[in-house]
N, C-alpha and C. Protein backbone atom coordinates (compact mmCIF):
# COMPACT_ATOMS: atom_id res chain seq x y z
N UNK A 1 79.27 107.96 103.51
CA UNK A 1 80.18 108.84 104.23
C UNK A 1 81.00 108.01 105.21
N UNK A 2 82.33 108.00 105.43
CA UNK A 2 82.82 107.14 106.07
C UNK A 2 83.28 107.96 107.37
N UNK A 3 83.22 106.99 108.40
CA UNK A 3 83.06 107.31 110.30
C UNK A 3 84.58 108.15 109.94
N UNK A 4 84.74 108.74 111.35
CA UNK A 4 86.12 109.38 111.59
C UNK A 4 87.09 108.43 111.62
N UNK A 5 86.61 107.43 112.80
CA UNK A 5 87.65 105.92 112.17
C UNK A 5 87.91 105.72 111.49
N UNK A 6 87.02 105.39 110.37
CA UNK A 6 87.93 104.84 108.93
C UNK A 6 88.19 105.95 108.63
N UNK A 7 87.78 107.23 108.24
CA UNK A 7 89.15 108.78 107.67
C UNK A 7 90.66 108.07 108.40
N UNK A 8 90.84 107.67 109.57
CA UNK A 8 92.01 107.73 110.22
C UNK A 8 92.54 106.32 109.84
N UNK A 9 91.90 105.29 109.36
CA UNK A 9 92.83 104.18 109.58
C UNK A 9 92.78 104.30 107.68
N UNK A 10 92.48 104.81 107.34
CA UNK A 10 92.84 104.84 105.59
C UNK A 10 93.44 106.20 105.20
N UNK A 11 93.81 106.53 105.85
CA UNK A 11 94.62 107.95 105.83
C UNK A 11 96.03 107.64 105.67
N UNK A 12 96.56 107.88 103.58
CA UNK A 12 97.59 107.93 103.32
C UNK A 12 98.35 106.12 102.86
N UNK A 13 96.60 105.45 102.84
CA UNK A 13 96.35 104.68 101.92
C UNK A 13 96.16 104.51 100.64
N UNK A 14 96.29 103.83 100.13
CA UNK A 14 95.59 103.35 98.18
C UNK A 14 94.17 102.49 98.88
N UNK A 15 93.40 102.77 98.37
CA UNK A 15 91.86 101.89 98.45
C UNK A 15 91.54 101.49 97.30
N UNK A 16 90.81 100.61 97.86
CA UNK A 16 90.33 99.52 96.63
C UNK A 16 89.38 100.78 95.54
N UNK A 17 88.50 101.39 96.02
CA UNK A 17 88.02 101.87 95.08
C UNK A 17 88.58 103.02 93.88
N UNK A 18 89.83 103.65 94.55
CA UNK A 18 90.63 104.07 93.93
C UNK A 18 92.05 103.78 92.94
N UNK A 19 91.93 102.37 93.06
CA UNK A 19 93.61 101.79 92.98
C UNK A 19 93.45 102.36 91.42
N UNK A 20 92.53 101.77 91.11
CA UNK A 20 92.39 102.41 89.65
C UNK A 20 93.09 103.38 88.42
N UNK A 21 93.71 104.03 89.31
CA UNK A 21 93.97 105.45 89.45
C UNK A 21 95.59 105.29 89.15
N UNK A 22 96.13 104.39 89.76
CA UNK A 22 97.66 103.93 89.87
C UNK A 22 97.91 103.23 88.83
N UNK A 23 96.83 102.50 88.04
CA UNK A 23 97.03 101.17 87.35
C UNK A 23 97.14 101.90 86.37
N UNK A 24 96.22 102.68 85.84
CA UNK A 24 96.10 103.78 84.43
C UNK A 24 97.56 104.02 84.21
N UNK A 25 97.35 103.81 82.67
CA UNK A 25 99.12 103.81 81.79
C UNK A 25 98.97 105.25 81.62
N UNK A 26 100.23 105.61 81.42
CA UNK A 26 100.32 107.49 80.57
C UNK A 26 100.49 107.43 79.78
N UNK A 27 99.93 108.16 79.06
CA UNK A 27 99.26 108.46 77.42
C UNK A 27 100.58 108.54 76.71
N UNK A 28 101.55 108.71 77.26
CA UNK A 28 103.04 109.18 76.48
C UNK A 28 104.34 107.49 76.44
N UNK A 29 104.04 107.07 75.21
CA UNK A 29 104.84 105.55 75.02
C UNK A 29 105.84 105.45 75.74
N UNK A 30 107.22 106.64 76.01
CA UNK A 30 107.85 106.09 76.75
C UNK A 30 107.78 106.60 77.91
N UNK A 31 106.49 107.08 78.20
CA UNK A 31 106.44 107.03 80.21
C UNK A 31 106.03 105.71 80.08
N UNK A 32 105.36 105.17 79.31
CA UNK A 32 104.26 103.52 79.63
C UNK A 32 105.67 102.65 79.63
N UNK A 33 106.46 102.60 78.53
CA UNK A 33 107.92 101.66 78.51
C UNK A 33 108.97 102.09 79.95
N UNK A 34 108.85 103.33 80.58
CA UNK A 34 109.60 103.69 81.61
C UNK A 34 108.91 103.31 82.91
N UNK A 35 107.67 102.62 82.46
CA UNK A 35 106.92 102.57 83.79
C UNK A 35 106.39 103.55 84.99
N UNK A 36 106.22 104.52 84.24
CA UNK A 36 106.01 105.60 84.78
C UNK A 36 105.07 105.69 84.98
N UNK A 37 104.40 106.72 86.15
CA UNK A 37 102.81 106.74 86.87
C UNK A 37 102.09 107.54 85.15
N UNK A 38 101.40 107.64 85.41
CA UNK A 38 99.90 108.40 84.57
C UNK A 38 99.66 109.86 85.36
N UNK A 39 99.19 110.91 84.81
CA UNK A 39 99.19 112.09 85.16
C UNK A 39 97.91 111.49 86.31
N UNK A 40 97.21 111.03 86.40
CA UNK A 40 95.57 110.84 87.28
C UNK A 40 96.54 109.56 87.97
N UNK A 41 97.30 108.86 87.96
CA UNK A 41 97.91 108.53 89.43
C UNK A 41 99.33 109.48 90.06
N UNK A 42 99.77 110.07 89.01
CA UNK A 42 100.30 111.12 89.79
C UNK A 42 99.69 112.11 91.30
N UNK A 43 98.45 112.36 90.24
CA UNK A 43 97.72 113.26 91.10
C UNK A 43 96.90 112.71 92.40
N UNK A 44 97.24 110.82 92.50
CA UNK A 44 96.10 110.60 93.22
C UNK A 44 97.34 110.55 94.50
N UNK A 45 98.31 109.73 93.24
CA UNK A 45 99.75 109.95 94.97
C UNK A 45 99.82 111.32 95.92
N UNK A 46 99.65 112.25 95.00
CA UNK A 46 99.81 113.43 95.91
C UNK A 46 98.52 113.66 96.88
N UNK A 47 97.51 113.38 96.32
CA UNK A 47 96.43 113.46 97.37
C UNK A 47 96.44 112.89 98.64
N UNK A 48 96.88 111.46 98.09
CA UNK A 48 97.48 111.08 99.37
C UNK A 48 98.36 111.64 100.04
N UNK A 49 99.24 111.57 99.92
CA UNK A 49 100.28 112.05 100.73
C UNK A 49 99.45 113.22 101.63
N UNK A 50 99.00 114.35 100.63
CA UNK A 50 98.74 115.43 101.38
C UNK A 50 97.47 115.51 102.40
N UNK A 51 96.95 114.36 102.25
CA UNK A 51 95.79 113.83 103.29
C UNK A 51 96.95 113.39 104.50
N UNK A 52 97.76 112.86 104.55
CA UNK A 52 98.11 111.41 105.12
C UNK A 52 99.31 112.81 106.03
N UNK A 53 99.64 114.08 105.62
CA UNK A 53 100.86 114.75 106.30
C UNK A 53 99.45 115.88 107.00
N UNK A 54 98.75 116.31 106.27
CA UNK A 54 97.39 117.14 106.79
C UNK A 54 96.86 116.75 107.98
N UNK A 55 96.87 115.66 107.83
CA UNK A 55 95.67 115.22 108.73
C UNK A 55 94.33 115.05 108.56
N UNK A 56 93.94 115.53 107.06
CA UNK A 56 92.61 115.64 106.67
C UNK A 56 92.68 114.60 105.81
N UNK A 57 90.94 114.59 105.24
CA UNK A 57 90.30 113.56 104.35
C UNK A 57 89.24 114.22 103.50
N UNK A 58 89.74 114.13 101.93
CA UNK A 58 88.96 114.73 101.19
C UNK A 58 87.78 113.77 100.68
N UNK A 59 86.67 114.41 101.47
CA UNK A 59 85.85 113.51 101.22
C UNK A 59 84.93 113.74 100.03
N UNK A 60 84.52 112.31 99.39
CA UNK A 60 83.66 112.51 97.53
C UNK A 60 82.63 112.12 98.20
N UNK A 61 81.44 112.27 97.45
CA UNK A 61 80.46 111.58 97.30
C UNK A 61 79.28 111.99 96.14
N UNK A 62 78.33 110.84 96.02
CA UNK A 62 77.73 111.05 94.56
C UNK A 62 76.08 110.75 94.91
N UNK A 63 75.39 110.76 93.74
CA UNK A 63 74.14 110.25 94.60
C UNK A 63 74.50 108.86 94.33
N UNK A 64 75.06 107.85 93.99
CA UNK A 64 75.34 106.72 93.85
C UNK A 64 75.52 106.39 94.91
N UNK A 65 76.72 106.75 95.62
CA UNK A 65 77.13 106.42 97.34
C UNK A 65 76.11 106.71 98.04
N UNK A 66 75.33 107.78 98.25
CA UNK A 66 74.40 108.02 98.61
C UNK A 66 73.00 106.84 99.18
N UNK A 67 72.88 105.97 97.76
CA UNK A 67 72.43 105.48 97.61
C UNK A 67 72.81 103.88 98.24
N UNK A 68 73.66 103.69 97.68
CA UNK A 68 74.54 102.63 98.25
C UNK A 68 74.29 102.54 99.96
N UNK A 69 74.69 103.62 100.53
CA UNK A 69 74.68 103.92 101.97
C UNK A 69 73.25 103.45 102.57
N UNK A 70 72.48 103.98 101.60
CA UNK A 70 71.05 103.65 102.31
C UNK A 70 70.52 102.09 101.97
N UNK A 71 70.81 101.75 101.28
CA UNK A 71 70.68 100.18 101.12
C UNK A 71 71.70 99.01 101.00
N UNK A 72 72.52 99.47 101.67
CA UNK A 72 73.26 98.55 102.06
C UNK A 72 72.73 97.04 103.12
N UNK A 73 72.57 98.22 104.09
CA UNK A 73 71.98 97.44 105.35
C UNK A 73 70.81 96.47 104.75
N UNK A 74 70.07 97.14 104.07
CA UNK A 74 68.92 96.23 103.31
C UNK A 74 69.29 94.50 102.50
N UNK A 75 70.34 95.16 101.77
CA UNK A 75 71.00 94.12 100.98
C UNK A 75 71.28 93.53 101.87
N UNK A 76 72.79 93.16 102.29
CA UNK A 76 72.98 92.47 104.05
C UNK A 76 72.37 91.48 104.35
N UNK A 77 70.98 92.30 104.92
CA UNK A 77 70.05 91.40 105.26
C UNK A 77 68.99 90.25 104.46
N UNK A 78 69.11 90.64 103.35
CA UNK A 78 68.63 89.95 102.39
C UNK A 78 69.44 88.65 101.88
N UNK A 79 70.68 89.08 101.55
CA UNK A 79 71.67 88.39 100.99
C UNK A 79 72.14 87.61 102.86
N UNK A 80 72.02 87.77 103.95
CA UNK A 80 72.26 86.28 104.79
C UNK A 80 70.82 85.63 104.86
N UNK A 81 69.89 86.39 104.70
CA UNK A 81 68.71 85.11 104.60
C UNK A 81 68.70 84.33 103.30
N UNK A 82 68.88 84.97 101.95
CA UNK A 82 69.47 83.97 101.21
C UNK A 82 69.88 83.16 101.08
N UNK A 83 71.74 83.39 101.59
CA UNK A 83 72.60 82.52 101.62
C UNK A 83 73.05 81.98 103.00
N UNK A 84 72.40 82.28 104.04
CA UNK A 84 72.90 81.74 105.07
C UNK A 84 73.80 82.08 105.96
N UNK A 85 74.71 82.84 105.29
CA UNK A 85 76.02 83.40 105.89
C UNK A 85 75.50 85.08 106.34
N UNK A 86 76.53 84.52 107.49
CA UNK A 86 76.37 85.66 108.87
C UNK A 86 77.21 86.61 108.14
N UNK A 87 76.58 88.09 107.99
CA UNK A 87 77.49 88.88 107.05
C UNK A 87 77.71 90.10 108.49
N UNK A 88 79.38 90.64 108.60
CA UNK A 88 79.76 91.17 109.94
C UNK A 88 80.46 92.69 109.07
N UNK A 89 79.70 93.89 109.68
CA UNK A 89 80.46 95.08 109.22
C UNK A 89 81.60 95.38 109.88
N UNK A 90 82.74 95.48 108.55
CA UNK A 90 83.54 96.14 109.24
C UNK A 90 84.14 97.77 109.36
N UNK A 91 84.80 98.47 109.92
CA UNK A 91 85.54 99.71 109.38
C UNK A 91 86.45 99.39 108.73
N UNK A 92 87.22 99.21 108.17
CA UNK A 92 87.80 98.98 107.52
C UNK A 92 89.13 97.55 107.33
N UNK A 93 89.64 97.28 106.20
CA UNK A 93 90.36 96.27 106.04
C UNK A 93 91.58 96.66 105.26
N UNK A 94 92.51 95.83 106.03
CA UNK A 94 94.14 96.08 105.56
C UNK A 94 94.20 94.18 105.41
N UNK A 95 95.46 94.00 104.99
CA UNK A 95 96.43 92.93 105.00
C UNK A 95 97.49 93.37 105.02
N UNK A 96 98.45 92.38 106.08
CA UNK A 96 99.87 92.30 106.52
C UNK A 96 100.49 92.58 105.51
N UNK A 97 100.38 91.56 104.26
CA UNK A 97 100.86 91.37 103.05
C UNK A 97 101.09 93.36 102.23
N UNK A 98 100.01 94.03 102.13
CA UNK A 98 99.97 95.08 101.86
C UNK A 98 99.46 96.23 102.63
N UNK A 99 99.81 97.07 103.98
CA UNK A 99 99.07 97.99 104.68
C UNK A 99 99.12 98.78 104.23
N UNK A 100 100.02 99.28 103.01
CA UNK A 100 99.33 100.80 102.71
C UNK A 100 98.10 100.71 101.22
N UNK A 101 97.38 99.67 101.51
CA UNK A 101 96.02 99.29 100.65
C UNK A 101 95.28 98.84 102.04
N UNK A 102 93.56 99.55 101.32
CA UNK A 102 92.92 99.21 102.13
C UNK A 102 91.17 99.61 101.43
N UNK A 103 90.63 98.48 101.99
CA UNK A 103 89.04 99.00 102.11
C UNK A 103 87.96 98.98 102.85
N UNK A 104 86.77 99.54 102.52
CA UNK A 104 85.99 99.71 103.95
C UNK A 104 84.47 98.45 103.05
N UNK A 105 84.88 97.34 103.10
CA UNK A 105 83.75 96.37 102.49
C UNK A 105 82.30 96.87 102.79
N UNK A 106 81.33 96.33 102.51
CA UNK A 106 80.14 96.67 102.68
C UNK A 106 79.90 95.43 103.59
N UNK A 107 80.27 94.46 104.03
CA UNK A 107 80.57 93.13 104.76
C UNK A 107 81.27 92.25 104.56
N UNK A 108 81.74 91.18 105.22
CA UNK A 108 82.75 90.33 105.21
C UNK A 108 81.97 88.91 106.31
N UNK A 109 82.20 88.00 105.37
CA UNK A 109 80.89 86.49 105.75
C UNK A 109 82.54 86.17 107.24
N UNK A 110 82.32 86.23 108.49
CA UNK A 110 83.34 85.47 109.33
C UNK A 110 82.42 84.19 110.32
């Protein structure tokens, strides 16, 4: 489940776990030759948007995330005694290069 922070600093973003969504070709040859979105990134643009003018955040979740959530922290800790590296949570991540992409890593080695 992600903090109110990250709802707000990925609000009316593309995220990594979604980009997916944009990349998908449309089933119809000359939308794919016109370069045209895909009906499932059509629909994801609009979500955005309508998150990003709302003010809200439609939030998913699965028992997968679920899961994820609860052992994260575990992993983490496992994986810097492993490898050594100091692993630092963040809320979320942009680049200059692209701000309206973004994700919320599970850590980042700084």
């Amino acid at each position: 489940m992600l903090t109110e922070q990250q709802q707000i600093q990925r609000r009316g973003n593309i995220t990594a776990s979604q980009v997916y969504k944009i990349m998908s070709e449309p089933r119809n040859k000359a939308d794919k030759e016109a370069g045209m979105l895909s009906e499932t990134g059509k629909t994801y643009v609009k979500n955005i948007v309508a998150e990003y003018i709302s003010g809200s955040h439609i939030e998913i979740t699965s028992k997968e995330m679920e899961w994820g959530n609860t052992y994260e922290p575990i992993a983490r800790s496992l994986f810097s005694k492993v490898t050594g590296f100091q692993i630092t949570e963040i809320d979320n991540y942009t680049t200059p290069d692209f701000p309206e992409c973004s994700c919320t890593p599970d850590g980042v080695n700084m």
